[in-house]
Structure formats: structure tokens, C-alpha cells
C-alpha atoms as a PDB file:
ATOM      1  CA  UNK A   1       1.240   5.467  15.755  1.00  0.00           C
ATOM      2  CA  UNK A   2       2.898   4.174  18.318  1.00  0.00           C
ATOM      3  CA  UNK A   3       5.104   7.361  18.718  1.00  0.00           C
ATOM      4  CA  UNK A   4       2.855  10.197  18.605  1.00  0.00           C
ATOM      5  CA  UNK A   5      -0.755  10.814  17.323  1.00  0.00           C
ATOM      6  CA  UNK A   6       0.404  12.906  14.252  1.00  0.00           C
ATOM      7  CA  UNK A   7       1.896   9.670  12.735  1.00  0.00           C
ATOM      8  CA  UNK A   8      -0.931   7.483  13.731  1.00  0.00           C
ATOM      9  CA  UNK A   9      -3.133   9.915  12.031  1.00  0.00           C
ATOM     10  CA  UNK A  10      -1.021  10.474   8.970  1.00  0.00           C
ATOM     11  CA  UNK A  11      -1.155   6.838   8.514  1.00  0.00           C
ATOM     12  CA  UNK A  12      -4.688   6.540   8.806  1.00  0.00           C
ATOM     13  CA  UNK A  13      -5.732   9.462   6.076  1.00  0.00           C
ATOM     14  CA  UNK A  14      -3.454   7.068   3.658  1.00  0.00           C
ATOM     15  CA  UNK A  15      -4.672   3.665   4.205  1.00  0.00           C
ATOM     16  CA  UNK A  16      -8.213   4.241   4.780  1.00  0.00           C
ATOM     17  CA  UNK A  17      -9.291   5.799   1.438  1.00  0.00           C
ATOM     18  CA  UNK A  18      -6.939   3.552  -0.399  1.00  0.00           C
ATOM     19  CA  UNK A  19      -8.557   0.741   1.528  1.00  0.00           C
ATOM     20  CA  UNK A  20     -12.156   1.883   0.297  1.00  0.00           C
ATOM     21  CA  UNK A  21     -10.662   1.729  -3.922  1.00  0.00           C
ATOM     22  CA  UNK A  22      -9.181  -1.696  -2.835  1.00  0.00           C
ATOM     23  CA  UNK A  23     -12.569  -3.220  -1.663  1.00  0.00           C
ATOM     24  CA  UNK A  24     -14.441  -1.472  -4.319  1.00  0.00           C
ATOM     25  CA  UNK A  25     -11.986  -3.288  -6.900  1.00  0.00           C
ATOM     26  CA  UNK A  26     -12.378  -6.683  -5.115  1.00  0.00           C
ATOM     27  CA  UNK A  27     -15.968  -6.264  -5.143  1.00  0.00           C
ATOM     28  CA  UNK A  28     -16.051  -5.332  -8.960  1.00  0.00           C
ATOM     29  CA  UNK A  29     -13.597  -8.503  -9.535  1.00  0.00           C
ATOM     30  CA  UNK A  30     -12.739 -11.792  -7.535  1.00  0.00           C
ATOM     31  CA  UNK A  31     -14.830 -11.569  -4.247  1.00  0.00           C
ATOM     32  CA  UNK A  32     -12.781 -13.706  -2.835  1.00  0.00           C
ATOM     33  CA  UNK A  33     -10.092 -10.991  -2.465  1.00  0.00           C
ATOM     34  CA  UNK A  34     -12.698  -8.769  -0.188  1.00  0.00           C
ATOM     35  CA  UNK A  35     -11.199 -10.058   3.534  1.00  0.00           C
ATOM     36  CA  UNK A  36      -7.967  -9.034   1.950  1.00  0.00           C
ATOM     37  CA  UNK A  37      -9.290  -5.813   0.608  1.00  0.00           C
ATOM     38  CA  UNK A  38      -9.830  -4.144   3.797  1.00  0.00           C
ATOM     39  CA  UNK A  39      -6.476  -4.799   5.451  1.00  0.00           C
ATOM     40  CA  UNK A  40      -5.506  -0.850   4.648  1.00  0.00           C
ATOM     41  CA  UNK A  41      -8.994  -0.219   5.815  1.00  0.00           C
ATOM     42  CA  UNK A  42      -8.576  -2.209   8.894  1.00  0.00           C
ATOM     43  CA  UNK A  43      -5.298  -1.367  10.112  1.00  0.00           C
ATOM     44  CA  UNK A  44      -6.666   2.544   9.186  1.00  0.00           C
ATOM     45  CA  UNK A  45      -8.861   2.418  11.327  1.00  0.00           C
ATOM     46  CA  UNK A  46      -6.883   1.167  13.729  1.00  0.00           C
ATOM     47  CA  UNK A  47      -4.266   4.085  13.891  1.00  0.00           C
ATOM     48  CA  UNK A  48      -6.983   6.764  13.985  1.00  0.00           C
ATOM     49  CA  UNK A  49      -8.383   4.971  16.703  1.00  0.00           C
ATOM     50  CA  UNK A  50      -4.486   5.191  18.494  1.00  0.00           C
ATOM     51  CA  UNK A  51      -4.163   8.423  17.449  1.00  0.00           C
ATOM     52  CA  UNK A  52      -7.205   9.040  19.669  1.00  0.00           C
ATOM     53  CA  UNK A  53      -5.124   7.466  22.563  1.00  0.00           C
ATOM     54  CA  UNK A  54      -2.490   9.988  22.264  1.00  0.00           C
ATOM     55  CA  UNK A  55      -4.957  12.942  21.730  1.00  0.00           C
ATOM     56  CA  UNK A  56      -6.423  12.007  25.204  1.00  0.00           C
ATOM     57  CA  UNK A  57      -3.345  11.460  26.833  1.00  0.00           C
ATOM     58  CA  UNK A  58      -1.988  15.034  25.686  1.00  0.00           C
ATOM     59  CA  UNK A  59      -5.207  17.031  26.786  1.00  0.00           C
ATOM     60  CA  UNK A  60      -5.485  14.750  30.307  1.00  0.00           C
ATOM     61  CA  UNK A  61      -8.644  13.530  28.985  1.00  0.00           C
ATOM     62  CA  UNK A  62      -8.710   9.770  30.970  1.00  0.00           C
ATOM     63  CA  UNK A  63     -12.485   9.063  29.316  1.00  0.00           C
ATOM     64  CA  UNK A  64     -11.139   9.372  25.794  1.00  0.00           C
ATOM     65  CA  UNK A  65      -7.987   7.307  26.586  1.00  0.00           C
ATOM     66  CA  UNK A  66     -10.136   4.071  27.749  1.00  0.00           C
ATOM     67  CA  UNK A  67     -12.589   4.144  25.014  1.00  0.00           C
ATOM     68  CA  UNK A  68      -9.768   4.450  22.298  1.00  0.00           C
ATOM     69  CA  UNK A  69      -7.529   2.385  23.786  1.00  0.00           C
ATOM     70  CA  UNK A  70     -10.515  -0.879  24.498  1.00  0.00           C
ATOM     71  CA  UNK A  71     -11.027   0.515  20.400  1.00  0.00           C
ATOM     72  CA  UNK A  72      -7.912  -0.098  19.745  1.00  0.00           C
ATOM     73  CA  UNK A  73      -7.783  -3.540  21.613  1.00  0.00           C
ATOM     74  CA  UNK A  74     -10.621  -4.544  19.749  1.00  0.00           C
ATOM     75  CA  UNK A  75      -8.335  -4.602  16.666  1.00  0.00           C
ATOM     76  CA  UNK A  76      -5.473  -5.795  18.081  1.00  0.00           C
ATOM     77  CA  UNK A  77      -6.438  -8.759  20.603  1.00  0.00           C
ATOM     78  CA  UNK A  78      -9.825  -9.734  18.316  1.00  0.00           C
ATOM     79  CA  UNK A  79     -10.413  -8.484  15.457  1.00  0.00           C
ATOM     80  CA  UNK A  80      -6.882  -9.582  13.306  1.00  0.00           C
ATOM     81  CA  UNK A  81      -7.083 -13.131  15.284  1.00  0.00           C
ATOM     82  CA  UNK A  82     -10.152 -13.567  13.298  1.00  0.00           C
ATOM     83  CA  UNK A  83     -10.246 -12.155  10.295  1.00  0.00           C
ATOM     84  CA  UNK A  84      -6.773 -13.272   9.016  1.00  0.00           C
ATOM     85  CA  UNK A  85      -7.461 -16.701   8.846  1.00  0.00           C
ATOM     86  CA  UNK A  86     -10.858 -16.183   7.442  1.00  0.00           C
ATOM     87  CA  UNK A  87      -9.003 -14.194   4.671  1.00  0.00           C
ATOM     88  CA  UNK A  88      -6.336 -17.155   3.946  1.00  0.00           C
ATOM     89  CA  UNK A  89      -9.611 -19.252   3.688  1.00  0.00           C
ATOM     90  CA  UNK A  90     -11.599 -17.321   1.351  1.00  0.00           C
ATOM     91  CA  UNK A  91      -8.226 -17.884  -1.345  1.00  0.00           C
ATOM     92  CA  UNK A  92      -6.660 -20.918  -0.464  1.00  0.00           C
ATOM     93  CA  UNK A  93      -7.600 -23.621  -2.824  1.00  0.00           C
ATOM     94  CA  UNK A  94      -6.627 -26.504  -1.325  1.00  0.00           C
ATOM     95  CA  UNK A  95      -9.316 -28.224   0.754  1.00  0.00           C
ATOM     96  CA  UNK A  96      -8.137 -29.610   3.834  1.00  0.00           C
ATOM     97  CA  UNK A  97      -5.557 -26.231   4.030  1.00  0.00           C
ATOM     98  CA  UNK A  98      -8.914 -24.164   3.650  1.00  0.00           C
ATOM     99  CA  UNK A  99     -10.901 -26.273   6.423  1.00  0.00           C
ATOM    100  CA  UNK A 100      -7.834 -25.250   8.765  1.00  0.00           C
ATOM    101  CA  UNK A 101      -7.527 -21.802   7.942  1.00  0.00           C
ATOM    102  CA  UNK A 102     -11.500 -21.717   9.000  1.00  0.00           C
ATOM    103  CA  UNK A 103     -11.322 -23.588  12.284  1.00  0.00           C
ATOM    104  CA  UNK A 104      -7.972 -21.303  12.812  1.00  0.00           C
ATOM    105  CA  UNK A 105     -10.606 -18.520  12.334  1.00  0.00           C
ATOM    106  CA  UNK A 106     -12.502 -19.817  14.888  1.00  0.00           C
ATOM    107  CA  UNK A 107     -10.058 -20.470  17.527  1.00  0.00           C
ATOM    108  CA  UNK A 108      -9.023 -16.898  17.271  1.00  0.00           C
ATOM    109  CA  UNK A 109     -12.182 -15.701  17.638  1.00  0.00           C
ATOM    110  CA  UNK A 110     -13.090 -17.892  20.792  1.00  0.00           C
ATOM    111  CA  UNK A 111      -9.555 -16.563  21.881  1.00  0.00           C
ATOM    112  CA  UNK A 112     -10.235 -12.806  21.129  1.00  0.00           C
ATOM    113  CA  UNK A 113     -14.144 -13.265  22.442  1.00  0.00           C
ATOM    114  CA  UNK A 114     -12.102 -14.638  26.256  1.00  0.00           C
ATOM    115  CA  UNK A 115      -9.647 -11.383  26.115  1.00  0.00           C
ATOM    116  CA  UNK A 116     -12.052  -8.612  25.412  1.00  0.00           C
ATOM    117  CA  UNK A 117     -15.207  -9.739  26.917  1.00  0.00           C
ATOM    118  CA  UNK A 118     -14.098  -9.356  30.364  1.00  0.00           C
ATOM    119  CA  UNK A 119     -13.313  -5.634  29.202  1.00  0.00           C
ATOM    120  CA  UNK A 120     -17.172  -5.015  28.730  1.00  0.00           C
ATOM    121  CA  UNK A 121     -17.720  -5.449  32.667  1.00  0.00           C
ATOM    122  CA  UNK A 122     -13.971  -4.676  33.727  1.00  0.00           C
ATOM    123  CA  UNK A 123     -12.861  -1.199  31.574  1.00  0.00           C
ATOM    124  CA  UNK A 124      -9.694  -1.023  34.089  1.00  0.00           C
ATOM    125  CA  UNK A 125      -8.488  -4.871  33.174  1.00  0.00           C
ATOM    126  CA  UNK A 126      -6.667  -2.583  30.279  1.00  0.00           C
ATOM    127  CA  UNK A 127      -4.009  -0.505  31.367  1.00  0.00           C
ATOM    128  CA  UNK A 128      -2.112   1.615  29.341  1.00  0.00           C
ATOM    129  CA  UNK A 129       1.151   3.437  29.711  1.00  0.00           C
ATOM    130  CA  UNK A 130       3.876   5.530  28.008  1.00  0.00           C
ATOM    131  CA  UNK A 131       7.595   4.102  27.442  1.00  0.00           C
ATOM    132  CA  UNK A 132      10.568   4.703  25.803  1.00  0.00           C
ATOM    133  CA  UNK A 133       7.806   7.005  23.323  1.00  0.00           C
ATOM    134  CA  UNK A 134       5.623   4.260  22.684  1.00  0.00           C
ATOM    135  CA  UNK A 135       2.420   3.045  24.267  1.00  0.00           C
ATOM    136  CA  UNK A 136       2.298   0.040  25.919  1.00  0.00           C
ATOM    137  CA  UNK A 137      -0.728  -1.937  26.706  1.00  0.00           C
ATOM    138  CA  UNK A 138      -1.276  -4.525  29.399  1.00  0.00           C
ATOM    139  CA  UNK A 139      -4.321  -6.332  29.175  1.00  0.00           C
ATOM    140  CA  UNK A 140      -5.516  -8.374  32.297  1.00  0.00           C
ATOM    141  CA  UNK A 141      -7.137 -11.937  31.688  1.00  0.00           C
ATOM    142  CA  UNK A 142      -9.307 -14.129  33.255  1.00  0.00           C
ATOM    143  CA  UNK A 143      -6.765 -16.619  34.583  1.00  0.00           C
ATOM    144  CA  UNK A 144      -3.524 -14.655  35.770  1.00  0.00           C
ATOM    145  CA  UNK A 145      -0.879 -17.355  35.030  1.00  0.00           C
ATOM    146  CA  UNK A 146       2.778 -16.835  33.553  1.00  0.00           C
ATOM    147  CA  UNK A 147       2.242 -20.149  31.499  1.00  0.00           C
ATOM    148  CA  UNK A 148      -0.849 -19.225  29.728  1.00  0.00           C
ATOM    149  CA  UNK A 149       0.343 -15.663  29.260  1.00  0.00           C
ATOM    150  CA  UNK A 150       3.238 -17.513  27.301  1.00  0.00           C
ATOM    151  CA  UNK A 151       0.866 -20.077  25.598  1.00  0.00           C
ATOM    152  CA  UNK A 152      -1.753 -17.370  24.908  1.00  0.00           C
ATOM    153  CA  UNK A 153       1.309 -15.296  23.044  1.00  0.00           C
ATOM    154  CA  UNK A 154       2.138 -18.088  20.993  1.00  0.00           C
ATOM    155  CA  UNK A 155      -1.449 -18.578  19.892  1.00  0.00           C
ATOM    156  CA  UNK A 156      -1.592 -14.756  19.389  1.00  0.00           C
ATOM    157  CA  UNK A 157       1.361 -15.177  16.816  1.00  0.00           C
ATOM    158  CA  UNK A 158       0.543 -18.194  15.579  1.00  0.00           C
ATOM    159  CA  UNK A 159      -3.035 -17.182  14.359  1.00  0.00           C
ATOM    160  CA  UNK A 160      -1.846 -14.614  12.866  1.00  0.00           C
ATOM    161  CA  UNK A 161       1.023 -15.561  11.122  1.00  0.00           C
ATOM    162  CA  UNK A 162       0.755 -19.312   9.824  1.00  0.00           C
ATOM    163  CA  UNK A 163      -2.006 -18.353   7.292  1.00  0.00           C
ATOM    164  CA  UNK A 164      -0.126 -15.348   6.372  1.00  0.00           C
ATOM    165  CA  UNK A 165       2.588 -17.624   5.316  1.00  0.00           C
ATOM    166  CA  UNK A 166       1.166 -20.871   4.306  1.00  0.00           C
ATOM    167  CA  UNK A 167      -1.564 -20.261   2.237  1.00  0.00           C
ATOM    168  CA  UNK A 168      -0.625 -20.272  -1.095  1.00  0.00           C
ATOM    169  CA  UNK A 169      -1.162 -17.046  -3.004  1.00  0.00           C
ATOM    170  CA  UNK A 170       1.156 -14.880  -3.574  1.00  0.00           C
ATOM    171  CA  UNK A 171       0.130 -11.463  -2.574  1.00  0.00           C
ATOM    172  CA  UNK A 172      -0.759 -13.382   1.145  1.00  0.00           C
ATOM    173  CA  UNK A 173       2.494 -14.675   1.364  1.00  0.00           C
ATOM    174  CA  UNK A 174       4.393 -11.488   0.020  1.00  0.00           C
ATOM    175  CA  UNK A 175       1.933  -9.778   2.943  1.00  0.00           C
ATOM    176  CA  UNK A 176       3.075 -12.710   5.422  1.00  0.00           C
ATOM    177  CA  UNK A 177       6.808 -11.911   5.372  1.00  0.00           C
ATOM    178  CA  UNK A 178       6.462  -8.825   5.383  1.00  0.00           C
ATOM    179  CA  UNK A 179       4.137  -8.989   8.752  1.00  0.00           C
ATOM    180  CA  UNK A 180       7.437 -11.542  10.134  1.00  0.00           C
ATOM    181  CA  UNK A 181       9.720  -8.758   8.945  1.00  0.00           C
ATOM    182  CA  UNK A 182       7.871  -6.149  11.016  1.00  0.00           C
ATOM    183  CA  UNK A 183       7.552  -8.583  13.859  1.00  0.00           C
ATOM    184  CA  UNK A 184      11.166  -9.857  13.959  1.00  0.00           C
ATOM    185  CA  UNK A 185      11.912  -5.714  14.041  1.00  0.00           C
ATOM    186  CA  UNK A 186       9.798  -4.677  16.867  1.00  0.00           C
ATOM    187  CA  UNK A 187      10.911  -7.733  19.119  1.00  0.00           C
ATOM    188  CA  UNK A 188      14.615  -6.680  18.048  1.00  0.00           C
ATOM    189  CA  UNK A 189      14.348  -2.674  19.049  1.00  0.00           C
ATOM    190  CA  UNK A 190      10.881  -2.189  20.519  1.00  0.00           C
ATOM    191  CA  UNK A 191      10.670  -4.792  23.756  1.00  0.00           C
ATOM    192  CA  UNK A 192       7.937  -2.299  25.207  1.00  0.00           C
ATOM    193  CA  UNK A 193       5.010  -1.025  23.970  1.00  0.00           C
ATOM    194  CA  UNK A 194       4.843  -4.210  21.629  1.00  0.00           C
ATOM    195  CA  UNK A 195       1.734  -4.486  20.309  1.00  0.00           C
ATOM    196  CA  UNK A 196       1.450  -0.988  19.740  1.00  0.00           C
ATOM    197  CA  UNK A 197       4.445  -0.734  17.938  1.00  0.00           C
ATOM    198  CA  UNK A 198       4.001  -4.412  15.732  1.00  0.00           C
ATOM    199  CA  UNK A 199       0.881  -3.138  14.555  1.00  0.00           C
ATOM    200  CA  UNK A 200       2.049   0.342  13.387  1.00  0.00           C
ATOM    201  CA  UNK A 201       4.771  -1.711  11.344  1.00  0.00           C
ATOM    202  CA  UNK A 202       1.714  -4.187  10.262  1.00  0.00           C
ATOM    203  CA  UNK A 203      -0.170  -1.250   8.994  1.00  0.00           C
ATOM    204  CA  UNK A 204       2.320   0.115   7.452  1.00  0.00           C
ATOM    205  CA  UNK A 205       3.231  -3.473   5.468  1.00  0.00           C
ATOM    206  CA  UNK A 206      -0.598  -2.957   4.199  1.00  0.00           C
ATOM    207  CA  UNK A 207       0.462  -0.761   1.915  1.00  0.00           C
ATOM    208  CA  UNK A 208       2.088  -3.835   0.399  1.00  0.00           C
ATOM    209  CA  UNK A 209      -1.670  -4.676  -0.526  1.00  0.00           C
ATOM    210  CA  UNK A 210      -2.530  -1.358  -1.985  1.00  0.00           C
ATOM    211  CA  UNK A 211       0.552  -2.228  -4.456  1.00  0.00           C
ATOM    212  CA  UNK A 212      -0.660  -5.653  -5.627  1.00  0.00           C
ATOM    213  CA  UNK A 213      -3.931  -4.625  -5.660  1.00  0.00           C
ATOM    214  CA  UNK A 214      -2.986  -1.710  -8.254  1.00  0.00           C
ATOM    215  CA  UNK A 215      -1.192  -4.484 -10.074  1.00  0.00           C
ATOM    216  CA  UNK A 216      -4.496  -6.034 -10.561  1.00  0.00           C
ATOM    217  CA  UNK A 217      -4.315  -8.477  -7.787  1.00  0.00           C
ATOM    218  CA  UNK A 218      -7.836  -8.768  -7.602  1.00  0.00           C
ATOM    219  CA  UNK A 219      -9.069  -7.662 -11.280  1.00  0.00           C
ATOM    220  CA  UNK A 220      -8.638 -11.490 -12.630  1.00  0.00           C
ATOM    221  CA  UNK A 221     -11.627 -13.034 -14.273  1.00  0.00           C
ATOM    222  CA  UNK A 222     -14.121 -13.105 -11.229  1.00  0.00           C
ATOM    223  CA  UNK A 223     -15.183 -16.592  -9.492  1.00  0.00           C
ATOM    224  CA  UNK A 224     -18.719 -17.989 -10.493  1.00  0.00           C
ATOM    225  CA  UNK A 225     -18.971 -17.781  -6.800  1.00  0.00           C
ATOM    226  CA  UNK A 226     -18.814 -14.932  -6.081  1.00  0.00           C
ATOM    227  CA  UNK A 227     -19.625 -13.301  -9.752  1.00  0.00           C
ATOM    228  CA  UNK A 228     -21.100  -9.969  -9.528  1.00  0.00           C
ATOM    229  CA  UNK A 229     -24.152  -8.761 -10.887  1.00  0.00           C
END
């Protein structure tokens, strides 16, 4: 995580197997559930990938600790800007909600595409360092301004949370405050390294998935949309 690479690890052997039984019971059930499905998988993926940070900060290995960390930037400034709102699409039922949820899907794509990009031609624009035992990641943009930094934080937040909370199904919304929960936390104790540290809380939270989806979240009658064969 964000403390050490044996908890971001640890994590990550939990969550990504149990994220590979939740898509394969969204698959065999509602389809629409799959975005949702591979939260544990996502946010998995994402820890092992920190937990490569750590490993090649502790054996001086600077190569290793700019691929993971752009690997872990890719989750964390693109991927979860995107795929949330897609998610809150693919189960909200109400029309106009689900045409927002999509263009919200595309917004934080465009937004993620402008943050990373730069990254491809610019590895250094991502700089990474170690405080109060958590890793902090500063991420140099296009246009250096203290406004948009502040604008760009509320879209972050935004993006990610509104669907979380608005859409209305249950298991989202039970997921939603728990993601505020985490986030409320980390701005409370954990002013550095906060990214890092909101999405080790985040993953954890996915668990709160696993749970519904053992419930049978996702083993109602399946849509004729998405019926499978």
C-alpha cells in the first residue's frame, strides 16, 4: 500500500482472485454488473503495481520505480476517471441520469488522456517521494497554474464520486459512501501522499463489492441485453 510493499501486496493476492469469481458471476448473470465486477480486480492490480514502487525504492532500483509508479498513475489519474462513470451507466435506469453518467465517462477520459499523455514523452513530469511512510506522487501538467490544479482536483473528485453516489442501485451507492468515508479519512490524517493513500482505502472499500456480490448482487434474472449464451 501506501505504507510498505508487504501490505500493497497482501492486498493485491486478496482482491485480485476474488475479483476474477466476481466477473465470472457477472458474466454468468446480469452483464450489466461486469464494470462493477472488476473493481477488486482493478484496484488489485493497482496495489501490486505500488507494491512494485516500494520494491524498487528498497533495492535502489530508479528504472523499476518510474515504470510502476507511471503504472500506477495509469490507475489512479485515468483509468478510475473513466471507468466509474461508465459503470454507474451500464446500471442506472433512468435515461437522462444514464446519458450523464456516459458523457461524465467521457470527460474523465479526455481529462485522464491530458494528465498521462504528456508522461509518454516526459517520464520525469512524475515525481515521486517518501513522507510521513507514505508515497506521495506529484504529477506535472501541461499548464502549471494553481487555479487549474484546484479546478482539475475538483473534477478529479467529482468524476469519481457523483456517480458513486447518485446512481441509484444500491450496491453503487453502499460502494459510494464508503469511497467518501475513505476520502473524508485520508484528507483528515493523511495530507501527504494522498492519492496513494485514498486509493489503498478505495481498494480496500472493494471488498464491499466482493460482499454484495456473494449476496447475489449480480445473480438476478439476467437482462435480454446482455443474456448469455
Amino acid at each position: 500500500m501506501c505504507f510498505s510493499a508487504t501490505a500493497s501486496f497482501t492486498v493485491s493476492s486478496v482482491l485480485i482472485p476474488a475479483g476474477v469469481w466476481c466477473i465470472q458471476k457477472a458474466w454468468k448473470g446480469d452483464r450489466h454488473y461486469l464494470p462493477l465486477a472488476t473493481f477488486p480486480l482493478a484496484f488489485g492490480l493497482q496495489q501490486g503495481i505500488e507494491g512494485l514502487v516500494w520494491v524498487g525504492l528498497g533495492t535502489d532500483n530508479p528504472a523499476l520505480v518510474s515504470r510502476a509508479a507511471i503504472g500506477f498513475a495509469f490507475f489512479s489519474h485515468g483509468f478510475w476517471l473513466c471507468w466509474i462513470p461508465l459503470m454507474a451507466s451500464q446500471l442506472e435506469k433512468r435515461p437522462q441520469m444514464r446519458r450523464l453518467w456516459q458523457g461524465m465517462a467521457w470527460v474523465g477520459a479526455l481529462y485522464g488522456t491530458y494528465l498521462l499523455v504528456p508522461l509518454w514523452f516526459h517520464p520525469d513530469w512524475l515525481t515521486l517521494s517518501i513522507r510521513q511512510q507514505t508515497l506521495d506522487y506529484a504529477l506535472k501538467t501541461l499548464i502549471d497554474h494553481p487555479l487549474l490544479g484546484y479546478w482539475g482536483r475538483v473534477l478529479y473528485i467529482a468524476t469519481i464520486l457523483t456517480p458513486l453516489l447518485l446512481t441509484r442501485n444500491s450496491v453503487v451507492s453502499g460502494m459510494g459512501w464508503l469511497v467518501l468515508g475513505t476520502l473524508l479519512a485520508t484528507s483528515r490524517f493523511f495530507e501527504q501522499g494522498f492519492i496513494s493513500v485514498w486509493c489503498f482505502f478505495a481498494a480496500i472499500a472493494s471488498s464491499y463489492v466482493v460482499y454484495q456480490f456473494l449476496q447475489g448482487a449480480a445473480t438476478l434474472r439476467p437482462s435480454s441485453r446482455f443474456r448469455p449464451s
